[in-house]
PDB file of N, CA and C in Angstrom:
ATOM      1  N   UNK A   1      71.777  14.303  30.932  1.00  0.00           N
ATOM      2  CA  UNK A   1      70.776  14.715  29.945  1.00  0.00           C
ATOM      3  C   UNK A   1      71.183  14.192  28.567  1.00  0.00           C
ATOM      4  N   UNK A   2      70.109  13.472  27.428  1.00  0.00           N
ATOM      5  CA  UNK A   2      70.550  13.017  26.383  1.00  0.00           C
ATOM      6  C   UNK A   2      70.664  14.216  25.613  1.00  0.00           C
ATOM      7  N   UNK A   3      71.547  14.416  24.700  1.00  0.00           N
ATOM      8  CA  UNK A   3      71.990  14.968  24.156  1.00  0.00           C
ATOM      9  C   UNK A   3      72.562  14.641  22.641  1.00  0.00           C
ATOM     10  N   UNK A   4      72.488  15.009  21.571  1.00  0.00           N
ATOM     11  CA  UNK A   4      72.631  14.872  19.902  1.00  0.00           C
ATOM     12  C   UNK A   4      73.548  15.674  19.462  1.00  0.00           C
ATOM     13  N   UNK A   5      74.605  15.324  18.924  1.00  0.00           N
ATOM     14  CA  UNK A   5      76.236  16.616  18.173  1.00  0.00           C
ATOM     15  C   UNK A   5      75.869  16.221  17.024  1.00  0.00           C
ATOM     16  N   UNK A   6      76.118  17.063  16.235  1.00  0.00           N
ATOM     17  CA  UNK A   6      76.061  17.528  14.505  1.00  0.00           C
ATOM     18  C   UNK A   6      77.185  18.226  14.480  1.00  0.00           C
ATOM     19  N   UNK A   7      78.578  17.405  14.145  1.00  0.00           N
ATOM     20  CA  UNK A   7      79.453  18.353  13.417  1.00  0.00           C
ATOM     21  C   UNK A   7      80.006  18.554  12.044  1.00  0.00           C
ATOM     22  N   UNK A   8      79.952  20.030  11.844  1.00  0.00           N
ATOM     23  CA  UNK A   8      79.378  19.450  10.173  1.00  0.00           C
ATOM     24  C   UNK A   8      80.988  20.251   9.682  1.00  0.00           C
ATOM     25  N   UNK A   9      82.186  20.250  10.487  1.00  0.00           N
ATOM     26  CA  UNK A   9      83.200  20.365   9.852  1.00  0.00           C
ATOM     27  C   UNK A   9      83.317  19.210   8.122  1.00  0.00           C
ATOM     28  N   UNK A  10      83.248  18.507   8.506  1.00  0.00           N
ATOM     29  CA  UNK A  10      83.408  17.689   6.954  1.00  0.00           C
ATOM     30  C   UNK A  10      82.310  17.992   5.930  1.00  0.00           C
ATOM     31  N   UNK A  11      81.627  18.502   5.813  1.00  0.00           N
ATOM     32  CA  UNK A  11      80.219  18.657   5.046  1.00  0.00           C
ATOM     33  C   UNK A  11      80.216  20.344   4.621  1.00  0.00           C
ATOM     34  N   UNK A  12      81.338  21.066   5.296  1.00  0.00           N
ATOM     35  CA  UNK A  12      81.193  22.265   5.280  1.00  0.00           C
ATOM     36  C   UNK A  12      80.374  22.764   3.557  1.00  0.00           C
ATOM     37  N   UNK A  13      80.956  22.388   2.531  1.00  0.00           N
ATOM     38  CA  UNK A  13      81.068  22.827   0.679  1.00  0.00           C
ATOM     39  C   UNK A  13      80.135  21.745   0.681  1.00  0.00           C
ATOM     40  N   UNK A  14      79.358  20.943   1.288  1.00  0.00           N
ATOM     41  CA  UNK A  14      78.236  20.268   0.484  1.00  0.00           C
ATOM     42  C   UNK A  14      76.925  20.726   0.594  1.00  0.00           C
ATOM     43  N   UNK A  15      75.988  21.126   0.215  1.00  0.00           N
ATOM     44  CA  UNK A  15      74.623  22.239   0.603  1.00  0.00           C
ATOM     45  C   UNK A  15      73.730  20.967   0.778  1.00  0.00           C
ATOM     46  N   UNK A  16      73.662  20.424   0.289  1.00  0.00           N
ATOM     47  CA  UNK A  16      72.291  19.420   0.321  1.00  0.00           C
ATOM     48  C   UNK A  16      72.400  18.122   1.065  1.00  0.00           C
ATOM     49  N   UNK A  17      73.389  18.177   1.024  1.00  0.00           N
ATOM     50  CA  UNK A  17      73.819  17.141   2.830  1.00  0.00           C
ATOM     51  C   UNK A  17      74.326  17.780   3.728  1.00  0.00           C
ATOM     52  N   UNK A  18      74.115  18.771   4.147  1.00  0.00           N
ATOM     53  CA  UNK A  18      74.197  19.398   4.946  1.00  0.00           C
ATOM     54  C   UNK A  18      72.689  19.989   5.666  1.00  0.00           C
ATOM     55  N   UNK A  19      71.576  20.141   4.595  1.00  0.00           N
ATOM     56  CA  UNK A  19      70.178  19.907   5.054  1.00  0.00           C
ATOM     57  C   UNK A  19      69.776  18.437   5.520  1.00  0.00           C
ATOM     58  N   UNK A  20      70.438  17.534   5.104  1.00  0.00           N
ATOM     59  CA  UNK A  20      70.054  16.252   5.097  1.00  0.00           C
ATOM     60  C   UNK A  20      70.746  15.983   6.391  1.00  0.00           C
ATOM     61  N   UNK A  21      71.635  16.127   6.801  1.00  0.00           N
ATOM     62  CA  UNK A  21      72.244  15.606   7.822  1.00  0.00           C
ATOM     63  C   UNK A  21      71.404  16.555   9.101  1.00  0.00           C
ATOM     64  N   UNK A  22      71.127  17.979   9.041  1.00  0.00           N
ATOM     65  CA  UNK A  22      70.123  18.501   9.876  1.00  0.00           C
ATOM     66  C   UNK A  22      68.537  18.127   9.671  1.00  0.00           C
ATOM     67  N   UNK A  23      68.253  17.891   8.576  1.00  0.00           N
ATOM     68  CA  UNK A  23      66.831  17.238   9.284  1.00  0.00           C
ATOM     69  C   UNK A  23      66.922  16.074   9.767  1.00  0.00           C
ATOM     70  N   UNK A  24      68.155  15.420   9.560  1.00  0.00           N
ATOM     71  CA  UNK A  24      67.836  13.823  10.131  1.00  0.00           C
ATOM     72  C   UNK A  24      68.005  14.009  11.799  1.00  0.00           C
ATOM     73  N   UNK A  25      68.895  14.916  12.121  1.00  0.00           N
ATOM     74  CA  UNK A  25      69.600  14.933  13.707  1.00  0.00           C
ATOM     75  C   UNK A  25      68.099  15.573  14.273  1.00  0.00           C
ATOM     76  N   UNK A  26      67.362  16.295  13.576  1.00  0.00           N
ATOM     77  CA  UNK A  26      66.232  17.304  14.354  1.00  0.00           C
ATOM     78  C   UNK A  26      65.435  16.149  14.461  1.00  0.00           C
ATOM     79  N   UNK A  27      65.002  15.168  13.318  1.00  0.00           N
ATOM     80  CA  UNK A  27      63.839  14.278  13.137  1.00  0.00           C
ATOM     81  C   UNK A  27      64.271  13.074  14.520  1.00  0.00           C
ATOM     82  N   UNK A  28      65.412  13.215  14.623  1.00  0.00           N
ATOM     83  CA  UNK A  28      65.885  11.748  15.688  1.00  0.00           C
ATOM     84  C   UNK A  28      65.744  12.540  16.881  1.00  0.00           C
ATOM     85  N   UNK A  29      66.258  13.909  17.439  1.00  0.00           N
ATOM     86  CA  UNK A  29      65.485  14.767  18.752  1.00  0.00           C
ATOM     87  C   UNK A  29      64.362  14.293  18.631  1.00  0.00           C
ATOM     88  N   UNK A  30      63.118  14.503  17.745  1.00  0.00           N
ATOM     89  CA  UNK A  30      61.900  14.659  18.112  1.00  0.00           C
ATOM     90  C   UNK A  30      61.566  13.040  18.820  1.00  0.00           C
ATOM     91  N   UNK A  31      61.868  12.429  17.785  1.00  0.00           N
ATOM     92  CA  UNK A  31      61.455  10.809  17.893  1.00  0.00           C
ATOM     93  C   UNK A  31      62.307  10.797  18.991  1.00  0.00           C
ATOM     94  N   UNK A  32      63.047  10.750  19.463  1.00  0.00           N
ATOM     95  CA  UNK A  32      63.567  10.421  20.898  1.00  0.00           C
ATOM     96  C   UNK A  32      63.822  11.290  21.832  1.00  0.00           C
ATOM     97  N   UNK A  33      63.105  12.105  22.168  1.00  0.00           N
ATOM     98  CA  UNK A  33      62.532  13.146  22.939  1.00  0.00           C
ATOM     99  C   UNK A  33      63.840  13.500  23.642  1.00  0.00           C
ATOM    100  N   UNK A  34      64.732  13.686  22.611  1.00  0.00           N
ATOM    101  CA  UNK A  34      66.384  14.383  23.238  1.00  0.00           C
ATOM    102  C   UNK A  34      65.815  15.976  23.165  1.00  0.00           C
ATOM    103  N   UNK A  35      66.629  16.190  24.331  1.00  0.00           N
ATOM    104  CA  UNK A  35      65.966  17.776  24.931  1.00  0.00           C
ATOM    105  C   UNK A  35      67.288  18.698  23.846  1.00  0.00           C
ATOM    106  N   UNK A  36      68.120  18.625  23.682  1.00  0.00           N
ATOM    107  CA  UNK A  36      68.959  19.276  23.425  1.00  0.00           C
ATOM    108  C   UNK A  36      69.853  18.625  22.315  1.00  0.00           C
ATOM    109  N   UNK A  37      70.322  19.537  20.930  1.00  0.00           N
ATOM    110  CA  UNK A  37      71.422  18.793  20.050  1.00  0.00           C
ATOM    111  C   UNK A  37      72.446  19.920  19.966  1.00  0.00           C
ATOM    112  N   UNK A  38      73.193  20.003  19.912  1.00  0.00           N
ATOM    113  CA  UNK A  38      74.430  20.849  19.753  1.00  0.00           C
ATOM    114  C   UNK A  38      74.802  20.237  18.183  1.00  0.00           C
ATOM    115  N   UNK A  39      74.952  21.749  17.323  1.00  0.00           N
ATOM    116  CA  UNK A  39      75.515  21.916  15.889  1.00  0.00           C
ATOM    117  C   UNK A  39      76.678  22.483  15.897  1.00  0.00           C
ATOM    118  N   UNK A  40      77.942  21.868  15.296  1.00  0.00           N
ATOM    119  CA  UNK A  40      79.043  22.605  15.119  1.00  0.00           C
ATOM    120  C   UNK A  40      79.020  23.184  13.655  1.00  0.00           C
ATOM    121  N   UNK A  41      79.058  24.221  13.273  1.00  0.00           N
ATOM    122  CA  UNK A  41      79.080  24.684  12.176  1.00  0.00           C
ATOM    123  C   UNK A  41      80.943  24.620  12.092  1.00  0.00           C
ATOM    124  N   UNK A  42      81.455  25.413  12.996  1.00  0.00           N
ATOM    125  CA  UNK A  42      82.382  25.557  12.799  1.00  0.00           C
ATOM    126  C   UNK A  42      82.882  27.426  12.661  1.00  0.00           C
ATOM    127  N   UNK A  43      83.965  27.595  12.990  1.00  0.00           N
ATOM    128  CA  UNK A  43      84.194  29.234  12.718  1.00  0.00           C
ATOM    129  C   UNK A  43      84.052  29.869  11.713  1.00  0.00           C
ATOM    130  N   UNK A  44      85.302  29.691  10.923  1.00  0.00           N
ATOM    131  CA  UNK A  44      85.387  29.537   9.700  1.00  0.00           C
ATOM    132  C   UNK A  44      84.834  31.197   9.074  1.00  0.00           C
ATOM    133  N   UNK A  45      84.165  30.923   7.955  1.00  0.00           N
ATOM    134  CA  UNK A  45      83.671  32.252   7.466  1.00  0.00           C
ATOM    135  C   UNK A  45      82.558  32.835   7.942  1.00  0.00           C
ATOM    136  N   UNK A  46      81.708  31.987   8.894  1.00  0.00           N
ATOM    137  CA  UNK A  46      80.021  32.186   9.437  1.00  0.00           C
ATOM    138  C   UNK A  46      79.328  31.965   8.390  1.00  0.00           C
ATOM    139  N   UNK A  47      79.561  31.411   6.995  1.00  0.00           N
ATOM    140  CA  UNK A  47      78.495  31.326   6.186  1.00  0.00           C
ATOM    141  C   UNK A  47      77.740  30.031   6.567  1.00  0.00           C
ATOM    142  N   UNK A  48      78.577  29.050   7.220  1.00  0.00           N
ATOM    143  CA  UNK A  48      78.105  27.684   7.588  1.00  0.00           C
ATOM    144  C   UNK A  48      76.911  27.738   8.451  1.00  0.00           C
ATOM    145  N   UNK A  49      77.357  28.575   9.728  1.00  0.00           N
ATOM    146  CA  UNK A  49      76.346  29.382  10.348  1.00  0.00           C
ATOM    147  C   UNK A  49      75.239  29.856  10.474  1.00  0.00           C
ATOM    148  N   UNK A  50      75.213  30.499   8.769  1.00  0.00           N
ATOM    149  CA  UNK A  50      74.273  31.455   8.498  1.00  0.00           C
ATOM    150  C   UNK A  50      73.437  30.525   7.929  1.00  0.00           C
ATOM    151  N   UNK A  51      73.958  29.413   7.069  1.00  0.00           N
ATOM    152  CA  UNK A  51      73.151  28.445   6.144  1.00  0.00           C
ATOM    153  C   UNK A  51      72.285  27.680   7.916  1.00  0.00           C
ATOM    154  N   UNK A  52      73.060  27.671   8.494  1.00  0.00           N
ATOM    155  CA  UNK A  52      72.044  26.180   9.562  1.00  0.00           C
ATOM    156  C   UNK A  52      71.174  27.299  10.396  1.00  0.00           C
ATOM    157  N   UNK A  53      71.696  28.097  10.729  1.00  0.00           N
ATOM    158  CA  UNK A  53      70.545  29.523  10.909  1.00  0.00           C
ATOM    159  C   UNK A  53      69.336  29.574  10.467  1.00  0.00           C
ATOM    160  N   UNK A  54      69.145  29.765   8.723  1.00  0.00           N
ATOM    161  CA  UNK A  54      68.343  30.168   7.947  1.00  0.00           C
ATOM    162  C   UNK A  54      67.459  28.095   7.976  1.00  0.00           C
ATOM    163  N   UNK A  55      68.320  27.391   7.842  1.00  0.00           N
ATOM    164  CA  UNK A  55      67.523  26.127   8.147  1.00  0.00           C
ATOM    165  C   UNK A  55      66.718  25.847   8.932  1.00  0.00           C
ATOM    166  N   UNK A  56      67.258  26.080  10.111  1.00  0.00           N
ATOM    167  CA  UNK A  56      66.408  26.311  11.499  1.00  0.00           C
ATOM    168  C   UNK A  56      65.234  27.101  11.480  1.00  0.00           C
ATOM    169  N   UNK A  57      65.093  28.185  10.507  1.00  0.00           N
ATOM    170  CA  UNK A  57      64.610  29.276  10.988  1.00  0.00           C
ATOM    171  C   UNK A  57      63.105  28.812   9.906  1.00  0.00           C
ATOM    172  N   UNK A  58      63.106  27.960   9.073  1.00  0.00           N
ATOM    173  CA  UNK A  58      62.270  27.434   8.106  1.00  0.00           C
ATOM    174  C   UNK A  58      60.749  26.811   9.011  1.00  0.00           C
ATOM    175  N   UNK A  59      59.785  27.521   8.702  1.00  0.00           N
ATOM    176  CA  UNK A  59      58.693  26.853   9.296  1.00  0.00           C
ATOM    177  C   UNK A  59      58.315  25.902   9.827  1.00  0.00           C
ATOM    178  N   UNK A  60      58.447  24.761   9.092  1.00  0.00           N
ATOM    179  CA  UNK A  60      58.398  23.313   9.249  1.00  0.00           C
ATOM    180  C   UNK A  60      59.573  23.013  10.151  1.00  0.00           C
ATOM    181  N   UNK A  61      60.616  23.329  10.063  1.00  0.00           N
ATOM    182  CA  UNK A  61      61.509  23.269  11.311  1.00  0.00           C
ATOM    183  C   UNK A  61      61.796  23.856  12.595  1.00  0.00           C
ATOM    184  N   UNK A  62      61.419  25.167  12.633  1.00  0.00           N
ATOM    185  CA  UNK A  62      60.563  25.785  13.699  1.00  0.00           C
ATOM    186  C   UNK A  62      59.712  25.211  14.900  1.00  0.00           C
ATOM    187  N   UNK A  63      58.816  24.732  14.122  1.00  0.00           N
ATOM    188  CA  UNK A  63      57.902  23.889  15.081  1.00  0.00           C
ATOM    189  C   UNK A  63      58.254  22.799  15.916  1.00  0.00           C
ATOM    190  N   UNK A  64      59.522  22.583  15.303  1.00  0.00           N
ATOM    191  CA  UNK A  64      59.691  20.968  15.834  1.00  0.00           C
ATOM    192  C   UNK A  64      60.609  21.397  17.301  1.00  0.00           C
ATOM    193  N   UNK A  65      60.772  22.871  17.397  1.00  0.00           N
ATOM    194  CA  UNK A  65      62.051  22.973  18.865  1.00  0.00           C
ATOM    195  C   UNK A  65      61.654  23.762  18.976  1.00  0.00           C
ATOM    196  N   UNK A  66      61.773  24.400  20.656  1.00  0.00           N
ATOM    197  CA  UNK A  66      62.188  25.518  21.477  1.00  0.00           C
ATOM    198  C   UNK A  66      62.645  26.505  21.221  1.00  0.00           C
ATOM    199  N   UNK A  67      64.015  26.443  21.174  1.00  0.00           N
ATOM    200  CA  UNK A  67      64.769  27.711  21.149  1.00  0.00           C
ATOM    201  C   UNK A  67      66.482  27.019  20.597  1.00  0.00           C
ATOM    202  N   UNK A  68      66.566  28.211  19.935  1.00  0.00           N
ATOM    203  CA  UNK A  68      68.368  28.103  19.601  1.00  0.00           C
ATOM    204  C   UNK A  68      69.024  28.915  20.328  1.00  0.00           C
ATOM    205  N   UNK A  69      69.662  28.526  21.083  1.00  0.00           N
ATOM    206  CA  UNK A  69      70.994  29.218  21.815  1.00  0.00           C
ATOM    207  C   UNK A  69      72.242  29.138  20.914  1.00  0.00           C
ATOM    208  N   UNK A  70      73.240  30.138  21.143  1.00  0.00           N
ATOM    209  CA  UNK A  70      74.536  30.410  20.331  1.00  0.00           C
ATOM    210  C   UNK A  70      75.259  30.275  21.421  1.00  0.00           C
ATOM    211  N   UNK A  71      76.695  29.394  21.333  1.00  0.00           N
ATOM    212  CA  UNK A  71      77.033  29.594  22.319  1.00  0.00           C
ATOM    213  C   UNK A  71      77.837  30.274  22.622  1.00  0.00           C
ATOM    214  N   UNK A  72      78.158  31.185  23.617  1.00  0.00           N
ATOM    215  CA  UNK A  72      78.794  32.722  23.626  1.00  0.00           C
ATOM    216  C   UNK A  72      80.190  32.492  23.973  1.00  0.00           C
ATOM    217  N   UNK A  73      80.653  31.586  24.559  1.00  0.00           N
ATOM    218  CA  UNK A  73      82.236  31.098  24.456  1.00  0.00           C
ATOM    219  C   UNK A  73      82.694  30.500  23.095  1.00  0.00           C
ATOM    220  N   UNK A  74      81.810  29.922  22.639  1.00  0.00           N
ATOM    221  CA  UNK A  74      82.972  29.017  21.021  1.00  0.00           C
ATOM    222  C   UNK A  74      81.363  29.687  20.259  1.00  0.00           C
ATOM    223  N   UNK A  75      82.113  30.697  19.233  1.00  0.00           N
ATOM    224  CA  UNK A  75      80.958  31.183  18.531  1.00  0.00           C
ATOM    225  C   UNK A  75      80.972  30.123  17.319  1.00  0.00           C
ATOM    226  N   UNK A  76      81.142  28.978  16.821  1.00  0.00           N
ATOM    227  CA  UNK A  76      81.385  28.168  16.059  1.00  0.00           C
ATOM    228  C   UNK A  76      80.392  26.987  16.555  1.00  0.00           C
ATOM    229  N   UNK A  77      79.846  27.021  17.684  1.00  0.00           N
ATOM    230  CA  UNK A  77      78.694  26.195  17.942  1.00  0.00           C
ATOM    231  C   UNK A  77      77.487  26.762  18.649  1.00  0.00           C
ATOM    232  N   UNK A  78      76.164  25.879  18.035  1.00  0.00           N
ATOM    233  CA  UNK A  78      74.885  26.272  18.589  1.00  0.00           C
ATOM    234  C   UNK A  78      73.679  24.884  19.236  1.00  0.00           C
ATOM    235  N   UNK A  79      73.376  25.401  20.190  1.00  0.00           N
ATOM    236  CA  UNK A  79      72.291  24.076  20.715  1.00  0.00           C
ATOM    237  C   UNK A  79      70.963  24.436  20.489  1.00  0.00           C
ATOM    238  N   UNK A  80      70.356  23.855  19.899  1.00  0.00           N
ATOM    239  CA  UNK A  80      68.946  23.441  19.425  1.00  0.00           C
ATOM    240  C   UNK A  80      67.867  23.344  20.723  1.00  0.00           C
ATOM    241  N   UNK A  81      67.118  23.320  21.334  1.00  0.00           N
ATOM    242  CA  UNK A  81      66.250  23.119  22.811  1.00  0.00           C
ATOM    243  C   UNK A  81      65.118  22.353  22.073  1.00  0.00           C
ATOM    244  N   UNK A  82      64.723  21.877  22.268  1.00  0.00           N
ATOM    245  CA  UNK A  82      63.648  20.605  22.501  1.00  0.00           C
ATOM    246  C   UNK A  82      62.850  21.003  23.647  1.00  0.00           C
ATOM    247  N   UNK A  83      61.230  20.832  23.648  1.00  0.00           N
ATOM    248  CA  UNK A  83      60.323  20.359  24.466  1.00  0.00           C
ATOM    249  C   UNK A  83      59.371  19.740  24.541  1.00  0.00           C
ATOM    250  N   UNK A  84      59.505  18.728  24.710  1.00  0.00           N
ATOM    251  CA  UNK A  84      58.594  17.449  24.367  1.00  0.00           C
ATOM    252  C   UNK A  84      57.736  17.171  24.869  1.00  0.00           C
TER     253      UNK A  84
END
């Protein structure tokens, strides 16, 4: 299955490339009808988390996926679902 990683350990303290680097990974799912992207936020404090959370959770980005799964073994990453 194709599949898209976003790990945004290096980007953690940058806010606005850190939207930029998630709409580009969501905009390249859509256009290439990848079913699934996995985001590493990372552990850390969960604010990283909370920021790609609240991104996701934005209207216009909404529409474009399925569902977000958390993943319940490494709480430091989440996969995006696609249905195309």
């Amino acid at each position: 299955m194709a599949r898209l990683k976003l790990d945004l350990h290096d980007l953690y303290n940058r806010g606005n490339e850190i939207d930029r680097a998630l709409e580009e990974i969501i905009q390249e799912a859509v256009q290439k009808k990848i079913k699934e992207v996995e985001i590493i936020p990372g552990k850390g404090s969960g604010q990283l988390k909370k920021k790609v959370l609240r991104f996701l959770d934005r209207k216009d980005i909404k529409a474009l996926y399925h569902r977000v799964e958390k993943d319940s073994k490494n709480f430091g990453r989440l996969f995006v679902h696609f249905k195309h």
